[in-house]
Each structure stands twice: as C-alpha cells, then as structure tokens.
N, C-alpha and C. Protein backbone atom coordinates (compact mmCIF):
# COMPACT_ATOMS: atom_id res chain seq x y z
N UNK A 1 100.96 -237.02 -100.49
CA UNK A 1 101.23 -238.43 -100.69
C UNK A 1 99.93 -239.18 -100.89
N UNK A 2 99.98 -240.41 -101.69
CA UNK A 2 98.82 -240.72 -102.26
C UNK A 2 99.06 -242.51 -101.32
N UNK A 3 97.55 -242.73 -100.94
CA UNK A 3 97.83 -244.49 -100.49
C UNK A 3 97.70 -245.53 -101.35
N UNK A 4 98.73 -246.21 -101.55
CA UNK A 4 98.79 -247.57 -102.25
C UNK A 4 98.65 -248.65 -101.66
N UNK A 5 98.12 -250.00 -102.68
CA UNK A 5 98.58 -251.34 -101.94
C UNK A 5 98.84 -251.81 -103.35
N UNK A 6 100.41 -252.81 -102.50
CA UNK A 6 100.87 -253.86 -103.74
C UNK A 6 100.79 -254.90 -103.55
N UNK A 7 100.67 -255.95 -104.33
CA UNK A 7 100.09 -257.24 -104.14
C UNK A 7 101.27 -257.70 -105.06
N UNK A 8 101.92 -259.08 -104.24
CA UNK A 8 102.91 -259.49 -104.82
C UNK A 8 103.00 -260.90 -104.18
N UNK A 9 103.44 -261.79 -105.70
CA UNK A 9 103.36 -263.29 -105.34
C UNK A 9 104.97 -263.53 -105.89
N UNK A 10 105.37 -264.72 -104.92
CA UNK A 10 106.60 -264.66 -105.05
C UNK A 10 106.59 -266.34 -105.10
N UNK A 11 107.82 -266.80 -105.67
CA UNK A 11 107.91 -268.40 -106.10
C UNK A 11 107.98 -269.19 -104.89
N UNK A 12 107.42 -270.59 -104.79
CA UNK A 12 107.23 -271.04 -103.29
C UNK A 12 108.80 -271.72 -103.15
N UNK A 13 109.36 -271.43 -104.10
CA UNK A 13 111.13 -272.22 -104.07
C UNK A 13 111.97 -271.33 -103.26
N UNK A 14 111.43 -270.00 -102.90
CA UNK A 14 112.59 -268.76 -101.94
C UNK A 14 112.64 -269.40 -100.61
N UNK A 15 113.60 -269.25 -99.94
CA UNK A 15 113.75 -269.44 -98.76
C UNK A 15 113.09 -268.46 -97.96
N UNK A 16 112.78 -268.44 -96.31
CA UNK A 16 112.35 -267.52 -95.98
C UNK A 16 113.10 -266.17 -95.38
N UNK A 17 114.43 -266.29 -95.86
CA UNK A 17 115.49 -265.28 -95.83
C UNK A 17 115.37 -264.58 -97.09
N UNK A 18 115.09 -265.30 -98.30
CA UNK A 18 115.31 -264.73 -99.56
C UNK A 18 114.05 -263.72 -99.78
N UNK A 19 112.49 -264.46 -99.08
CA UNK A 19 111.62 -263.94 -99.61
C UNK A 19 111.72 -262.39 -98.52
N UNK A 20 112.69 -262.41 -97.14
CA UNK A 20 111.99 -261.99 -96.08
C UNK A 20 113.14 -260.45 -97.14
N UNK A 21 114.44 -260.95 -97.77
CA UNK A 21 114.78 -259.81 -98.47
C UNK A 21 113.94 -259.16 -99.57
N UNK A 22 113.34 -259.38 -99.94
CA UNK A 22 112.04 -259.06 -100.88
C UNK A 22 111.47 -258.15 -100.63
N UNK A 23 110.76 -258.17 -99.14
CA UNK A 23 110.46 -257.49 -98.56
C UNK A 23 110.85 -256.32 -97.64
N UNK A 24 112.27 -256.15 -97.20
CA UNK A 24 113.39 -255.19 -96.80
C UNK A 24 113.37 -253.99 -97.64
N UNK A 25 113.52 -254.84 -99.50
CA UNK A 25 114.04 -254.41 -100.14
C UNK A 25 112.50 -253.12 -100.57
N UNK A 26 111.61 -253.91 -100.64
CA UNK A 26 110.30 -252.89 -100.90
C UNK A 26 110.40 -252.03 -99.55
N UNK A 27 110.48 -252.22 -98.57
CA UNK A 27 110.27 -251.12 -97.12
C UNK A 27 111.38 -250.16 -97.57
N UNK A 28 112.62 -250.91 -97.97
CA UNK A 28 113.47 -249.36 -98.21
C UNK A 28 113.42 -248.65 -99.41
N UNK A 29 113.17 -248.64 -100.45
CA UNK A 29 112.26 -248.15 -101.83
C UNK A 29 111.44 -247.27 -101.49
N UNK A 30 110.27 -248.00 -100.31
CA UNK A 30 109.22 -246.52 -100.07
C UNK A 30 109.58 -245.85 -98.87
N UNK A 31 110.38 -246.25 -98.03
CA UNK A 31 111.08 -245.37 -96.72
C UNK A 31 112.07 -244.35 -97.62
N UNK A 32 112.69 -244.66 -98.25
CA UNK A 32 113.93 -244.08 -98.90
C UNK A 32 113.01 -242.93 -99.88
N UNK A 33 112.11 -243.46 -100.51
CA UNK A 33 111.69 -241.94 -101.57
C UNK A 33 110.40 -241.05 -100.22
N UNK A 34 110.66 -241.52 -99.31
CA UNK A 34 110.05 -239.89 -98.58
C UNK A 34 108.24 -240.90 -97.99
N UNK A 35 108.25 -242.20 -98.23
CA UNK A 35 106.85 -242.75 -97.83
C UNK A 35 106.95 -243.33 -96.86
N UNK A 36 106.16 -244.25 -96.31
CA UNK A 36 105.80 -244.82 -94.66
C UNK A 36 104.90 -246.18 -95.23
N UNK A 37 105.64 -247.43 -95.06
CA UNK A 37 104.88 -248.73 -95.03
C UNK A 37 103.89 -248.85 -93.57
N UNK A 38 102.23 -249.10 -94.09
CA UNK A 38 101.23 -248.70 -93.03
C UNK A 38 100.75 -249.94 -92.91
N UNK A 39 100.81 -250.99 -93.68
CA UNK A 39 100.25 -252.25 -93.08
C UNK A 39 100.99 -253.51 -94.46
N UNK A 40 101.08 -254.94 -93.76
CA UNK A 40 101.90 -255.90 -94.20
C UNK A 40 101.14 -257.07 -93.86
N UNK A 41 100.33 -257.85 -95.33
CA UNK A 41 99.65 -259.14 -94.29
C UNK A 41 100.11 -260.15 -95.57
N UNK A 42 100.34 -260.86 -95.50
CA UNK A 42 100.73 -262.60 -95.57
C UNK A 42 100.08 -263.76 -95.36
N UNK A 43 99.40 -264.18 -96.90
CA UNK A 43 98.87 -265.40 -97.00
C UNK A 43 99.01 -266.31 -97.08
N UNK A 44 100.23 -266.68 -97.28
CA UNK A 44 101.47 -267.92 -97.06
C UNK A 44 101.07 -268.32 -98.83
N UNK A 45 101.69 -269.88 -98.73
CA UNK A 45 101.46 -270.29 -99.91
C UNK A 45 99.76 -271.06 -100.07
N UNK A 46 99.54 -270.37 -101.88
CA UNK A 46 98.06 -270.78 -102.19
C UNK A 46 99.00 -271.26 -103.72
N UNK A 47 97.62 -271.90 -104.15
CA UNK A 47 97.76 -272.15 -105.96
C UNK A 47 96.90 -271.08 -106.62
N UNK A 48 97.26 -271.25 -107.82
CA UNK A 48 97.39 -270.31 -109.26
C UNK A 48 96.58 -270.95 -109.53
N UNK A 49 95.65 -269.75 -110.68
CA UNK A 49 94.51 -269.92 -111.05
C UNK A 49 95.43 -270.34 -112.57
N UNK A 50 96.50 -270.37 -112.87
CA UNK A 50 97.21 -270.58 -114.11
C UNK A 50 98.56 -270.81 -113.75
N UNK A 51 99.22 -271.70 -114.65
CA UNK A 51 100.58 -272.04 -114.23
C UNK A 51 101.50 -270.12 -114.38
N UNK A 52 102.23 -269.84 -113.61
CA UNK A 52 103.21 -268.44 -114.34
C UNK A 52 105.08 -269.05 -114.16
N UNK A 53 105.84 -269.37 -114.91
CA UNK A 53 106.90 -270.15 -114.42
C UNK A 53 106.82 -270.88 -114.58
N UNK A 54 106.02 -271.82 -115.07
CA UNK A 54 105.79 -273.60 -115.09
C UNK A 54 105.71 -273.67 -112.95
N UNK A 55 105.46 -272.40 -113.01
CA UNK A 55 104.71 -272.78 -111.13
C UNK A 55 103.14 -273.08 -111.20
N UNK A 56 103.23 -273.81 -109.84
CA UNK A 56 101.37 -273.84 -109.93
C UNK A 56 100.76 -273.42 -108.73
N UNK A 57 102.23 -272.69 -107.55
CA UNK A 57 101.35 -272.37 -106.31
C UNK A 57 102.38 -271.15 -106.49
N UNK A 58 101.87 -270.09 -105.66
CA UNK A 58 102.60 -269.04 -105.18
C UNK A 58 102.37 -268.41 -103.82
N UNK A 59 103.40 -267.64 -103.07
CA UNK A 59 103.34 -266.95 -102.09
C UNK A 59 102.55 -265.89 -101.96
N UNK A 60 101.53 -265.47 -101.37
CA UNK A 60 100.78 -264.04 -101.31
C UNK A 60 101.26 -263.06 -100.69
N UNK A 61 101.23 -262.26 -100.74
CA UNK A 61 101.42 -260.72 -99.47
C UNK A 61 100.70 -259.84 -100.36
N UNK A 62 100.71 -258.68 -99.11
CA UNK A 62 100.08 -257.70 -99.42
C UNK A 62 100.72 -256.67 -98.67
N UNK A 63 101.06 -255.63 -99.08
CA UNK A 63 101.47 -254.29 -98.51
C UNK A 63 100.90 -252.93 -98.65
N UNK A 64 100.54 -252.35 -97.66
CA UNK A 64 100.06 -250.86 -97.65
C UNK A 64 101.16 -249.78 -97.63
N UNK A 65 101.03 -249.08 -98.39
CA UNK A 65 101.88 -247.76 -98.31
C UNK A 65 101.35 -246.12 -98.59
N UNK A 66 102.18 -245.54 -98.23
CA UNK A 66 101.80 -244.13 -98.59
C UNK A 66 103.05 -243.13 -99.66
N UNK A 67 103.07 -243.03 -100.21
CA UNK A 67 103.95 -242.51 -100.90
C UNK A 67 103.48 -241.66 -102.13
N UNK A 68 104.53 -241.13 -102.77
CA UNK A 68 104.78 -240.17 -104.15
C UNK A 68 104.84 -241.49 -105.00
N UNK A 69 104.32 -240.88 -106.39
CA UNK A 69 104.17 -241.53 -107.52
C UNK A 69 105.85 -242.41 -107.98
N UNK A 70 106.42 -241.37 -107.75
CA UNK A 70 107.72 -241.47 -108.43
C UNK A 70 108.19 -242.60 -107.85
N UNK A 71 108.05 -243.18 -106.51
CA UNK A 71 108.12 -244.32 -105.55
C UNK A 71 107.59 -245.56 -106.14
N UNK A 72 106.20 -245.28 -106.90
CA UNK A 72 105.45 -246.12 -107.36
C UNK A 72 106.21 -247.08 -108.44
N UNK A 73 106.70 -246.20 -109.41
CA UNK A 73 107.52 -246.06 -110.65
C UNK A 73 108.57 -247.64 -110.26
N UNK A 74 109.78 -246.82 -109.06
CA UNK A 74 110.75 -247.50 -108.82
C UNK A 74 110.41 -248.87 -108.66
N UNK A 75 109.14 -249.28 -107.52
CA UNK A 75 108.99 -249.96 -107.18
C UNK A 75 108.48 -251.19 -108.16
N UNK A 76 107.96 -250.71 -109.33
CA UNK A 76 107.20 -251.50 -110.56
C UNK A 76 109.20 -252.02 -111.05
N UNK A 77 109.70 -250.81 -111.42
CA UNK A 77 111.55 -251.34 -111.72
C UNK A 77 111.44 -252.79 -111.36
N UNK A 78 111.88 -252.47 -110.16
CA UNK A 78 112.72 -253.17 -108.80
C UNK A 78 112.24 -254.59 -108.92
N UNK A 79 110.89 -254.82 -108.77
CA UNK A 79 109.92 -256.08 -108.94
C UNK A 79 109.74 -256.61 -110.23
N UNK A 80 110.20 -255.74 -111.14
CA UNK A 80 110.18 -256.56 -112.23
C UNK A 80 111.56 -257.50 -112.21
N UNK A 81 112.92 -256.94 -112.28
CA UNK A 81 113.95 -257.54 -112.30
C UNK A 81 114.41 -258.83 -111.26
N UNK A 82 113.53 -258.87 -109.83
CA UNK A 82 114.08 -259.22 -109.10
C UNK A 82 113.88 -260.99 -109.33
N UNK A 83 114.67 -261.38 -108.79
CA UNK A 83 113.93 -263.16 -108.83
C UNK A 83 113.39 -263.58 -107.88
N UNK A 84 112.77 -264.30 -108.55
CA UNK A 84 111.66 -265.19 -107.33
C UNK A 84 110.40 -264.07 -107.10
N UNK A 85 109.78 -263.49 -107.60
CA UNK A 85 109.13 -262.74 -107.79
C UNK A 85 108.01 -263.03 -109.07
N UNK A 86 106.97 -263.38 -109.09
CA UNK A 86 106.10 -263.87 -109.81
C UNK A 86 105.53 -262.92 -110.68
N UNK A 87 104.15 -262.56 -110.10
CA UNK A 87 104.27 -261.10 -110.32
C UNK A 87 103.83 -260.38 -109.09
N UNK A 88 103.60 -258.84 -109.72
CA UNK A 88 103.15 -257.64 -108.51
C UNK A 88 102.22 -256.80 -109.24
N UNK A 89 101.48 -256.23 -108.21
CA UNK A 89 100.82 -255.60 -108.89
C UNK A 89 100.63 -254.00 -107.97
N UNK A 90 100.52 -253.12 -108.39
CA UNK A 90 99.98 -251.54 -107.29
C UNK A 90 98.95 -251.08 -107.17
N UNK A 91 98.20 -250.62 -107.02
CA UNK A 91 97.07 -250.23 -106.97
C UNK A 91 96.96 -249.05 -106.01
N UNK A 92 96.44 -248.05 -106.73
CA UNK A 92 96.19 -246.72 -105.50
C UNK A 92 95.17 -246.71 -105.15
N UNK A 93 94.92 -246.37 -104.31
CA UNK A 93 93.43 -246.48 -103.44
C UNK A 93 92.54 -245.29 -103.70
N UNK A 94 91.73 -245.02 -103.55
CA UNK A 94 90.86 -243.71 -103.85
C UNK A 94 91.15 -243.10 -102.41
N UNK A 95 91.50 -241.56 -102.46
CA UNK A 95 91.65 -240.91 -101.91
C UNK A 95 90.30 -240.88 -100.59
N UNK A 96 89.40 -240.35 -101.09
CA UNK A 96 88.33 -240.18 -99.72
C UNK A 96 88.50 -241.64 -98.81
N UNK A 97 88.47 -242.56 -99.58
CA UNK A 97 87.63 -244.04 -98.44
C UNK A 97 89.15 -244.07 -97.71
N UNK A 98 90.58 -243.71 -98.25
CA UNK A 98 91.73 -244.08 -97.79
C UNK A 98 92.19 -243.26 -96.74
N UNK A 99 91.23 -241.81 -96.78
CA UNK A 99 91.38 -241.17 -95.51
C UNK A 99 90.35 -241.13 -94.72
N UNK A 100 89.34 -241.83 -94.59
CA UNK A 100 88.32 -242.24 -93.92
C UNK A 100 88.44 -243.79 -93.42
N UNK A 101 89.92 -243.83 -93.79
CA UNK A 101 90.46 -245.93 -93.13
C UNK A 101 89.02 -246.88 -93.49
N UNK A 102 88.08 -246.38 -94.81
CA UNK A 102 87.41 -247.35 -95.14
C UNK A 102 87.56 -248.80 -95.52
N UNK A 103 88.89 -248.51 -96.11
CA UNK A 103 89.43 -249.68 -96.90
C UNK A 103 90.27 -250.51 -96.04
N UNK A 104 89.87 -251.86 -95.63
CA UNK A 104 90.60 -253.07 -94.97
C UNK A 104 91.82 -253.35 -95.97
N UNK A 105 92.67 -253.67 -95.55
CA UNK A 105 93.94 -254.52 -96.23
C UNK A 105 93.16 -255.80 -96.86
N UNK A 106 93.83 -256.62 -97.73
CA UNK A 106 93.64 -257.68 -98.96
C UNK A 106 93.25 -258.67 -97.68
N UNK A 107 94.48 -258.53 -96.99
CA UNK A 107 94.78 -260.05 -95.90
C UNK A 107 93.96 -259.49 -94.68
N UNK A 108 93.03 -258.77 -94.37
CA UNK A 108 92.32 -258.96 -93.09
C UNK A 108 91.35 -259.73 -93.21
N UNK A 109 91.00 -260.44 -91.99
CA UNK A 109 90.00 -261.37 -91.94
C UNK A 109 88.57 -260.83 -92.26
N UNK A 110 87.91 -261.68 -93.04
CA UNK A 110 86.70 -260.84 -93.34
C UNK A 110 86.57 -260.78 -94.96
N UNK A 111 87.99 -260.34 -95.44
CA UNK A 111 88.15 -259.77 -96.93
C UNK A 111 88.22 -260.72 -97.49
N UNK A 112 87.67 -261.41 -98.91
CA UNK A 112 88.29 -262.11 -99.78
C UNK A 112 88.85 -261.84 -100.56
C-alpha cells in the first residue's frame, strides 16, 4: 500500500451534515478498497486565490491515507460527481520520507 494525501475544498454553502457526509463518504471508499484513513485536519473556511463556481471562499481539509492505487482511481470518480465539492486533489507521498513519518500533514501547525 502506497501513502496518500487529498486535499479537498468544498463550497462554504454545505451544511455541516452535508460536508460531514463528504467525508464518511471518502473514509468508506478507502476503508472499503482494503486502506486505513491515518490523519484528518480542517482549515475551516479561507478565500480563493480565483473565483471556482462564481465562489470566492472555500472549505479546506486535508486527509491522509494509505491505500492501493485502484482506491485512488475511485476516489478521483466519487469527488468529481459529488456536489458541493470544489475541487480535490491526491497526491502520493514519496515512499522513504512516508515511512520515516517525515512528512507533517497540510493542516499541522508549523506547515504552510
């Protein structure tokens, strides 16, 4: 299994039921294809460096995972279709620094 983080901004119009399903819905995607969600941080709402939506602020998060590619795949699906979902993005981490816990999460203090 390879470590990822996805970065995903979501519209500041979701409720916090709607956005908190957003997030359910990604934990069971990578629980369900065989991975383990390892860290979850939340920047609340910031503004856009560009309108996306005719929006001009969006929701931040950030999620760590471990999973198979094929997980990766679904998860790009899933986030594209969903609403209220701005965009996302994945990113795999380089193997050595990700098993040496070099790499801080997006949202720890410290990181910009």
């Amino acid at each position: 299994m390879r470590e990822y983080e996805l970065a995903i901004i979501t519209s500041p119009a979701l409720s916090d039921e709607e956005r908190t399903a957003v997030f359910d819905r990604v934990r069971s995607i990578v629980t369900g294809g065989g991975g383990a969600v390892t860290q979850e941080a939340h920047w609340g709402r910031r503004m856009l460096a560009y309108p996306i939506a005719h929006r001009t602020d969006g929701s931040y998060s950030f999620v760590r995972f471990r999973a198979e590619p094929a997980v990766v795949d679904e998860l790009d699906r899933v986030l594209s279709i969903t609403d209220g979902v701005l965009r996302h993005k994945v990113v795999r981490l380089p193997d050595k620094l990700a098993a040496q816990g070099k790499i801080p999460l997006l949202g720890a203090p410290g990181r910009a």
